[in-house]
PDB file of N, CA and C in Angstrom:
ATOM      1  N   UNK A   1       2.819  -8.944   8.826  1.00  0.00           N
ATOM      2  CA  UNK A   1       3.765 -10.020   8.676  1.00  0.00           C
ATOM      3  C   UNK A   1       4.039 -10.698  10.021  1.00  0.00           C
ATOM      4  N   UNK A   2       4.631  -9.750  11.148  1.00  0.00           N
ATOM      5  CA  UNK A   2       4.765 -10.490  12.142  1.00  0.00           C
ATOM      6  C   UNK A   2       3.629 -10.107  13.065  1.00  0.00           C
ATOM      7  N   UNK A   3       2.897 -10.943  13.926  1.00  0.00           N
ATOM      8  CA  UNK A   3       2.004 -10.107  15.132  1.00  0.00           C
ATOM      9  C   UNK A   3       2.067  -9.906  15.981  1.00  0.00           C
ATOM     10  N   UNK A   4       3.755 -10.060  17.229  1.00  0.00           N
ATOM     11  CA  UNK A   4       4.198  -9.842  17.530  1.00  0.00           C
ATOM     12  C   UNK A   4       6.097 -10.019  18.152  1.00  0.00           C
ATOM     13  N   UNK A   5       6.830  -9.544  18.669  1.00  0.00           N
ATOM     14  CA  UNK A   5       8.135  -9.597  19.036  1.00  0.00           C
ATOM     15  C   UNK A   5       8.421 -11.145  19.281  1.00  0.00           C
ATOM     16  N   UNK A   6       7.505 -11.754  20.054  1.00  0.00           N
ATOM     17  CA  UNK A   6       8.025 -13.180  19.965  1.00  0.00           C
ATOM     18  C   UNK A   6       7.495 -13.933  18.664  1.00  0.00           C
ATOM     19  N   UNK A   7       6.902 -13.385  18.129  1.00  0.00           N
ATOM     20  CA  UNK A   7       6.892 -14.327  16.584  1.00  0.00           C
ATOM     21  C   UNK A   7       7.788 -13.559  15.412  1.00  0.00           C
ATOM     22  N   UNK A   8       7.919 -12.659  15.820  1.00  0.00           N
ATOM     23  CA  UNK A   8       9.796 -12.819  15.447  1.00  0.00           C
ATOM     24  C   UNK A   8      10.949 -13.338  15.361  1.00  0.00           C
ATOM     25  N   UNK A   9      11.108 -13.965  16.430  1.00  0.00           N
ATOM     26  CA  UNK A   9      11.555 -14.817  17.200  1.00  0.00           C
ATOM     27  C   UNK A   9      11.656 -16.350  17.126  1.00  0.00           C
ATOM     28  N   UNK A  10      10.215 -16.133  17.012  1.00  0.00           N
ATOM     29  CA  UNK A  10      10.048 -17.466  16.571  1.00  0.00           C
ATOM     30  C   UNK A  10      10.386 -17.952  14.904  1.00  0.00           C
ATOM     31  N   UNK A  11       9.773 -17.264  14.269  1.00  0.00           N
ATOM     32  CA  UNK A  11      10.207 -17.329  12.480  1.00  0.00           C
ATOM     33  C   UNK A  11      11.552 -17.223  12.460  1.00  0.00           C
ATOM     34  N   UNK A  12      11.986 -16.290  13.186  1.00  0.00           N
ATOM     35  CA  UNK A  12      13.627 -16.186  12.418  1.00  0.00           C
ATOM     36  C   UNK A  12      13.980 -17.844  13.291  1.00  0.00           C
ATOM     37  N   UNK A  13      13.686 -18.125  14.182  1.00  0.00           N
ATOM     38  CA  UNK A  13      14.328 -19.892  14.959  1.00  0.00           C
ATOM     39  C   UNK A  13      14.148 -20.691  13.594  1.00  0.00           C
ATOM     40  N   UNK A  14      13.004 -20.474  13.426  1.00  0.00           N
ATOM     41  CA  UNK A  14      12.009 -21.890  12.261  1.00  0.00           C
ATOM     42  C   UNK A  14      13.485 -21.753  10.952  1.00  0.00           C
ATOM     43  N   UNK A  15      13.974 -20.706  10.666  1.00  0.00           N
ATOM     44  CA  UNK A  15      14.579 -20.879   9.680  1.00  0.00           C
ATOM     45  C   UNK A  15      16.033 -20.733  10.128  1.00  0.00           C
ATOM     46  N   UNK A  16      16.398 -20.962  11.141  1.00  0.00           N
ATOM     47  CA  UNK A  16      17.992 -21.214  11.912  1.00  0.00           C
ATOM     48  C   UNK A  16      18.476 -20.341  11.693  1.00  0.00           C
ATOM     49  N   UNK A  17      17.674 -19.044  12.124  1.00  0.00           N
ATOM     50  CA  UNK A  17      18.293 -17.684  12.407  1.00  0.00           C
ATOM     51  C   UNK A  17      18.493 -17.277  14.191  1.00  0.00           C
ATOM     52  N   UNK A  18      19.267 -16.952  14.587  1.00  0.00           N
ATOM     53  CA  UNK A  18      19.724 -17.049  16.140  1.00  0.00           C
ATOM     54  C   UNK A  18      19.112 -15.083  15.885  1.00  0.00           C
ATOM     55  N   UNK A  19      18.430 -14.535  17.334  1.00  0.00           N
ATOM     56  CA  UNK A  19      17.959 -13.296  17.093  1.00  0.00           C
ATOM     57  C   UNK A  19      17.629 -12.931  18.283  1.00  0.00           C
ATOM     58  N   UNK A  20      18.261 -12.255  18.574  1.00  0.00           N
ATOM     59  CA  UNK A  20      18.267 -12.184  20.224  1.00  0.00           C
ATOM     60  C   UNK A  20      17.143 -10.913  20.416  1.00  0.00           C
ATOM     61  N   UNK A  21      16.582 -10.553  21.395  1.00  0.00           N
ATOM     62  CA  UNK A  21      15.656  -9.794  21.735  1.00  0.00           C
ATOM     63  C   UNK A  21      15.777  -9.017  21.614  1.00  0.00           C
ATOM     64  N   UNK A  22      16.657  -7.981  21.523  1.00  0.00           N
ATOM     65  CA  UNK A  22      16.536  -6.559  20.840  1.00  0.00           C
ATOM     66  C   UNK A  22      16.453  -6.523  19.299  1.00  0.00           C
ATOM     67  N   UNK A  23      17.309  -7.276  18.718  1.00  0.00           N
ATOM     68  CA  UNK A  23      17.187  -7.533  16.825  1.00  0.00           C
ATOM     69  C   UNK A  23      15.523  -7.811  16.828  1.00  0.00           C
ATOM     70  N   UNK A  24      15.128  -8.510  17.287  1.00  0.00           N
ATOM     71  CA  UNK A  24      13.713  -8.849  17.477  1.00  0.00           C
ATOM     72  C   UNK A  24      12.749  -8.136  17.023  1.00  0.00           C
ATOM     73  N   UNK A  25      12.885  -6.833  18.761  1.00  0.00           N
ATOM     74  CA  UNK A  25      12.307  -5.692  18.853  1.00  0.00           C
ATOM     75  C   UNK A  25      12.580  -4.666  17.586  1.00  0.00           C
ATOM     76  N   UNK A  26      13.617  -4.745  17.123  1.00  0.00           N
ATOM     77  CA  UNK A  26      13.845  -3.996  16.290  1.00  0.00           C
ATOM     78  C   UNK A  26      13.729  -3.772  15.034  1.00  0.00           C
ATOM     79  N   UNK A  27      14.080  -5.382  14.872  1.00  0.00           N
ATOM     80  CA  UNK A  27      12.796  -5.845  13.331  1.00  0.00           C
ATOM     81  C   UNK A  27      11.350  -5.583  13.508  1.00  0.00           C
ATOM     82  N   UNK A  28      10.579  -6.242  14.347  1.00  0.00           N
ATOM     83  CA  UNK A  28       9.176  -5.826  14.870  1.00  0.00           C
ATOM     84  C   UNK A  28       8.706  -4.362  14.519  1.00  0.00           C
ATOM     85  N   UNK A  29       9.700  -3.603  15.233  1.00  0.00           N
ATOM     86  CA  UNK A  29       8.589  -2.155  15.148  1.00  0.00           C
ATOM     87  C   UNK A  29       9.138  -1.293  14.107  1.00  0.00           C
ATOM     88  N   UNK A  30      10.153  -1.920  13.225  1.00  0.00           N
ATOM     89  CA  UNK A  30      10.690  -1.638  11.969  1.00  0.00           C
ATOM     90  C   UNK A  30       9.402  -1.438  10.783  1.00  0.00           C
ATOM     91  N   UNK A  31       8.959  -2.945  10.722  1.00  0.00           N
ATOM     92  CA  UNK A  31       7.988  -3.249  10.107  1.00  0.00           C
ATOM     93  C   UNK A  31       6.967  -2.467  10.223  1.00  0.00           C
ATOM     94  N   UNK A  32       6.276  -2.501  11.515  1.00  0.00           N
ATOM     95  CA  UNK A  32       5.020  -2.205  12.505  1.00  0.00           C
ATOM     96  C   UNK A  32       5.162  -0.616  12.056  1.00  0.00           C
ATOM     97  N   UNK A  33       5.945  -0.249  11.630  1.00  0.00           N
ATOM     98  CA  UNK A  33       5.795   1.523  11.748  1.00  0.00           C
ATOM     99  C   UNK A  33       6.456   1.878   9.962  1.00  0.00           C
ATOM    100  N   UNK A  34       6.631   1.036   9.721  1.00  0.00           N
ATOM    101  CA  UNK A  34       7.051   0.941   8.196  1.00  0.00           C
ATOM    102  C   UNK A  34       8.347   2.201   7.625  1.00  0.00           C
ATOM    103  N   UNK A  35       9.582   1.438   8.799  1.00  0.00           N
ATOM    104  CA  UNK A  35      11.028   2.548   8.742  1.00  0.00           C
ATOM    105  C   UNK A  35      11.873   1.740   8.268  1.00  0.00           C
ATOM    106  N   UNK A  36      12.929   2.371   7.506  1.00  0.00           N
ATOM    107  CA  UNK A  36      14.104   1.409   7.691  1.00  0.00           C
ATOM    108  C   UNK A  36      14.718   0.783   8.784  1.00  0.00           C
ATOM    109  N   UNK A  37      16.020   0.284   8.520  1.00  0.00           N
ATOM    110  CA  UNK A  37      16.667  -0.038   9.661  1.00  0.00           C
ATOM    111  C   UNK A  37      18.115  -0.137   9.100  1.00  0.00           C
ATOM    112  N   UNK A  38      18.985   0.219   9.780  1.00  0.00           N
ATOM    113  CA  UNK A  38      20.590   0.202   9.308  1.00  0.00           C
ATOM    114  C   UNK A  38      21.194  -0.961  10.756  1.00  0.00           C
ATOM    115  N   UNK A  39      21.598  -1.719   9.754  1.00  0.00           N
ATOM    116  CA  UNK A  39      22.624  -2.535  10.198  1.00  0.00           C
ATOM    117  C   UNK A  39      24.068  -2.686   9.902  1.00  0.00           C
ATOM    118  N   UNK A  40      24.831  -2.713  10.721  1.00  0.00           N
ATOM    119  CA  UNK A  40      26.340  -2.921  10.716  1.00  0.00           C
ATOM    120  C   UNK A  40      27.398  -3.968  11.033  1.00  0.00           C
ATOM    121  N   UNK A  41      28.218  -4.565  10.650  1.00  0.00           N
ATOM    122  CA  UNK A  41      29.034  -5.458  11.478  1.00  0.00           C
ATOM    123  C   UNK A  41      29.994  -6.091  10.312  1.00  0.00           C
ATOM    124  N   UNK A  42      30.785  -6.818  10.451  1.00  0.00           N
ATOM    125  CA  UNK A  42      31.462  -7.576   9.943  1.00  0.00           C
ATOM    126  C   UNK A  42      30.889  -8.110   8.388  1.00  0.00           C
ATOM    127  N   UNK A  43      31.497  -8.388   7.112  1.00  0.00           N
ATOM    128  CA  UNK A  43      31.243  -9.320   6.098  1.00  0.00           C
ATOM    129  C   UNK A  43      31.013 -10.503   6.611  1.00  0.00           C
ATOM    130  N   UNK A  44      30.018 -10.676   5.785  1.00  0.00           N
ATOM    131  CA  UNK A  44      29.816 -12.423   6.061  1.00  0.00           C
ATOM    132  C   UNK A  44      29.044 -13.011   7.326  1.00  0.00           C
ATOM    133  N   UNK A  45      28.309 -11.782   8.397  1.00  0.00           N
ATOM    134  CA  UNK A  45      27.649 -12.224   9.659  1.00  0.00           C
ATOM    135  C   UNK A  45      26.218 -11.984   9.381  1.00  0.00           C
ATOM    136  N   UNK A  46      25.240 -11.746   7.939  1.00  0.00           N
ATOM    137  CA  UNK A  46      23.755 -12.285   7.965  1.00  0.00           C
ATOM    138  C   UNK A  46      23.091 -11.299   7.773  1.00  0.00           C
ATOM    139  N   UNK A  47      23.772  -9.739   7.242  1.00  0.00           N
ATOM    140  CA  UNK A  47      23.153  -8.227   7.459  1.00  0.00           C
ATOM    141  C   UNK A  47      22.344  -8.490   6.449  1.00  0.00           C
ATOM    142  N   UNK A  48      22.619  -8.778   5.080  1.00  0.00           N
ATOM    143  CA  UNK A  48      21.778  -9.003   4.134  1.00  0.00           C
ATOM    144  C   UNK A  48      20.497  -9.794   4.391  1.00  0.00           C
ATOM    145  N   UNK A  49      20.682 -10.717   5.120  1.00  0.00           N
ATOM    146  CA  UNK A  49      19.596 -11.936   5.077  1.00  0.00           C
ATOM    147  C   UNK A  49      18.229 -11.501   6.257  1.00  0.00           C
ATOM    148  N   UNK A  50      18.834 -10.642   6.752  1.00  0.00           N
ATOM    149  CA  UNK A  50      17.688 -10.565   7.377  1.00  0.00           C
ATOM    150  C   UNK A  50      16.934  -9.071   6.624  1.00  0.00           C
TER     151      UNK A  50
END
């Protein structure tokens, strides 16, 4: 899906997702190694969407 950390980066921009370099990294080798990932924060800040 992605082929690397900056085309992460880049896709989540293309669709006006703000993703700072560790979310990045972390989506990336999420995928790349085929793990979950747990996210946390506030209602309503995008946990679902990504």
């Amino acid at each position: 899906m992605f082929k690397s950390i900056e085309d992460v980066e880049t896709q989540f921009a293309a669709q006006g997702y703000i993703a700072d370099r560790t979310l990045a990294t972390t989506i990336y080798l999420a995928i790349a190694l085929g793990k979950p990932i747990f996210l946390e924060g506030e209602p309503g800040v995008g946990k679902t969407e990504v």
